[in-house]
Protein backbone atom coordinates (compact mmCIF):
# COMPACT_ATOMS: atom_id res chain seq x y z
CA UNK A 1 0.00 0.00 0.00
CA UNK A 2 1.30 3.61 -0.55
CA UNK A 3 1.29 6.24 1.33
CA UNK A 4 -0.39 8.68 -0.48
CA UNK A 5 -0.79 12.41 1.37
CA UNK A 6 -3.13 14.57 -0.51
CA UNK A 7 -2.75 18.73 -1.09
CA UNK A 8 -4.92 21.48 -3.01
CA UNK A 9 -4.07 24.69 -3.76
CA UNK A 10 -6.13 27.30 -5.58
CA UNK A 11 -6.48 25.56 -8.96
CA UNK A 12 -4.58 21.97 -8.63
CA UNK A 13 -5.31 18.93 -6.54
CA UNK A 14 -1.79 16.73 -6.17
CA UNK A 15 -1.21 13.21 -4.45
CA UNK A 16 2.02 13.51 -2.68
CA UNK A 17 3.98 10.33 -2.51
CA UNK A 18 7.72 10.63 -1.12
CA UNK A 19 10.93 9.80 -3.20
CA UNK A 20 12.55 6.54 -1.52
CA UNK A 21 16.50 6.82 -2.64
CA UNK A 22 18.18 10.46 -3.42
CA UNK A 23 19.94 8.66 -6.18
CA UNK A 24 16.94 8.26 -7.91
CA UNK A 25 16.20 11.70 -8.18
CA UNK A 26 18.54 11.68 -10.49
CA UNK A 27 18.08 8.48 -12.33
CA UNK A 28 16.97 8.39 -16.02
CA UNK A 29 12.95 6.90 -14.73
CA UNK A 30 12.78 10.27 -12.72
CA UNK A 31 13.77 12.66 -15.92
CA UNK A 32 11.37 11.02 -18.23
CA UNK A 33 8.39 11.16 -15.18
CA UNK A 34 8.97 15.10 -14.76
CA UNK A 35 9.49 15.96 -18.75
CA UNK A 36 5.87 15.15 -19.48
CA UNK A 37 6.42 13.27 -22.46
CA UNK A 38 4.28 9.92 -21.34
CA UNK A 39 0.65 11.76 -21.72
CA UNK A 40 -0.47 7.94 -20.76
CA UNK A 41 0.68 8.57 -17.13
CA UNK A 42 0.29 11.44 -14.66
CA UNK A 43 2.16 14.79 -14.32
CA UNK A 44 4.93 15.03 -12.19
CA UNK A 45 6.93 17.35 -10.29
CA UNK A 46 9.27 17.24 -7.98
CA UNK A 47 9.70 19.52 -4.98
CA UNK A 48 12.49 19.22 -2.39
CA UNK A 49 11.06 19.78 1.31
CA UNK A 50 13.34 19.62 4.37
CA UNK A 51 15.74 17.74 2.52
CA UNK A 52 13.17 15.35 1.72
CA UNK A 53 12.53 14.81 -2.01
CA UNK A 54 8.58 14.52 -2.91
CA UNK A 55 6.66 13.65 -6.21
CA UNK A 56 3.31 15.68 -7.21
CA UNK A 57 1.03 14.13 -9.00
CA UNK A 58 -1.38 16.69 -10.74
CA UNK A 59 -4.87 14.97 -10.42
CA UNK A 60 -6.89 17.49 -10.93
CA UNK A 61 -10.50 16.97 -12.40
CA UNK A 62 -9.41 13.15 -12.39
CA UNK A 63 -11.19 10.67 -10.18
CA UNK A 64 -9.98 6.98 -9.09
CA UNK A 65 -11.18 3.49 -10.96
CA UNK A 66 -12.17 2.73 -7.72
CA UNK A 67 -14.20 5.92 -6.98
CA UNK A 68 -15.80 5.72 -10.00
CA UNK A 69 -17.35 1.83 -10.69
CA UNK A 70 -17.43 1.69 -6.27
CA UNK A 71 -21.15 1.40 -6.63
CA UNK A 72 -21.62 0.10 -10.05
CA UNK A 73 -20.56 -2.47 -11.60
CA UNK A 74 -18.00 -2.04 -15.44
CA UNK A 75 -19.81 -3.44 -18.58
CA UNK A 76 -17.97 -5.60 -20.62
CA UNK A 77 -16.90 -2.91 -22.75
CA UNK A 78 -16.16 -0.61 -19.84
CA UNK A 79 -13.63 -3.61 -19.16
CA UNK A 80 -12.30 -4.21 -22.36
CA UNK A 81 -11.07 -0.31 -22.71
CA UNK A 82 -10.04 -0.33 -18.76
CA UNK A 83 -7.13 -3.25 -20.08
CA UNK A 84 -6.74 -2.23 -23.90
CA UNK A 85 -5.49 1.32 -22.15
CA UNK A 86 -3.56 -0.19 -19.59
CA UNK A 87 -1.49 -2.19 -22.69
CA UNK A 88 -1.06 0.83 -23.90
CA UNK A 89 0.17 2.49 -21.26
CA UNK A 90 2.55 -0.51 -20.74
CA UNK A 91 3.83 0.31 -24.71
CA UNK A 92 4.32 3.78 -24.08
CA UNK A 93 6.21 2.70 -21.01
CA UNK A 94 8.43 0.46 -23.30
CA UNK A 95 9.09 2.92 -25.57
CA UNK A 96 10.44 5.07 -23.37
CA UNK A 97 12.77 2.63 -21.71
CA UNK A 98 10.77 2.78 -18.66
CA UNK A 99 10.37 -0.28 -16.46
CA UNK A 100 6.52 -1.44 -16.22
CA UNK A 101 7.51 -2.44 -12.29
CA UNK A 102 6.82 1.00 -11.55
CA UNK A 103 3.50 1.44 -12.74
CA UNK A 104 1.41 1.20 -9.99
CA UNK A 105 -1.80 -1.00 -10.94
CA UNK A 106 -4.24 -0.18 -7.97
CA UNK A 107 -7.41 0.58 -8.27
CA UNK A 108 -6.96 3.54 -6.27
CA UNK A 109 -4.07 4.52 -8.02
CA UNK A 110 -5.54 4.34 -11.80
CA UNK A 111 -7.07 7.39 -12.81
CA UNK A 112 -10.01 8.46 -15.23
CA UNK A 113 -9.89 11.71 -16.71
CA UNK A 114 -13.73 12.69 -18.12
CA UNK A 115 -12.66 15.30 -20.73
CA UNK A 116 -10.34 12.79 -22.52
CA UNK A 117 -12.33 9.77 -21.12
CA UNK A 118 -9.25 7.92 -21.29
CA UNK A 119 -7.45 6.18 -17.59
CA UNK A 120 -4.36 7.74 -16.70
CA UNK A 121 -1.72 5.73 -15.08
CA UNK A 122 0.47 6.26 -12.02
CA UNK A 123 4.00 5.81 -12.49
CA UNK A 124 6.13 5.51 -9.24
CA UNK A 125 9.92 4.61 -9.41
CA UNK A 126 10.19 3.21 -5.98
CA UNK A 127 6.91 1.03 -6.28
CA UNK A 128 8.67 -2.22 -7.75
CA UNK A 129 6.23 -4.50 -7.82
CA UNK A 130 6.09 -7.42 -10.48
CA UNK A 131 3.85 -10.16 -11.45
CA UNK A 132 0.99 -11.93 -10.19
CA UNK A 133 1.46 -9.35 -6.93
CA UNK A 134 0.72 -6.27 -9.53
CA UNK A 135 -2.30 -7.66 -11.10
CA UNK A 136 -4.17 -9.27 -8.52
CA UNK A 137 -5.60 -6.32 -7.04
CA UNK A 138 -6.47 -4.71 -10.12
CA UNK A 139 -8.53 -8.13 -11.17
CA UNK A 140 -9.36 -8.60 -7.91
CA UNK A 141 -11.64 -5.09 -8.26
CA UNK A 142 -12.84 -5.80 -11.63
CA UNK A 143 -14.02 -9.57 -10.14
């Protein structure tokens, strides 16, 4: 489980979640996270507190997978889109040279944007989580 801390200022909402290792502040994952080139995935910036490093996620006018289908249940379709974007995600990932450990495949932690209507990833370097112990919450939710 992360530990997420929430902030809002005037016009953003962020989820704060704190870098692990100094070193990878500086690593190649965290450049490509904070250049906004992956659309797929959410904004990031970084801002150094106390000597502590921290990553803001923008989520504004975004709510959760889990927020959203909490009290109904996903269609087939609904499904179908939910995992074709997710592969995509993982391809954009790929093309960047990005390990797909990082992405963080909780229900709380994928995000639904309505303008686009398209699920926006989160992409955390020090979540390195891989195989069945990624998915199963994630199908777990949509069981």
């Amino acid at each position: 489980m992360l530990e997420a801390k929430y902030f809002k200022d005037y016009k953003h909402n962020y989820m704060i979640l704190q870098c692990g290792q100094e070193a990878a502040a500086r690593s190649y994952q965290y450049k490509i996270l904070t250049s906004d080139k992956i659309r797929e995935i959410l904004r990031c910036s970084v801002r150094h507190i106390n000597g502590v490093t921290y990553y803001y996620y923008d989520i504004s006018s975004r709510t959760t997978l889990k927020n959203l289908y909490q009290s109904t249940k996903m269609s087939y379709e609904q499904v179908r889109d939910l995992l074709r974007q997710i592969h995509g995600i993982c391809d954009k990932l790929a093309g960047f040279f990005m390990e797909e450990a990082g992405l963080v495949l909780l229900p709380e932690h994928i995000y639904y944007d309505f303008s686009t209507q398209k699920y926006i990833g989160l992409y955390y370097p020090d979540y390195q989580v891989t195989g069945r112990e990624a998915c199963e919450p994630l199908m777990n939710f949509l069981l």
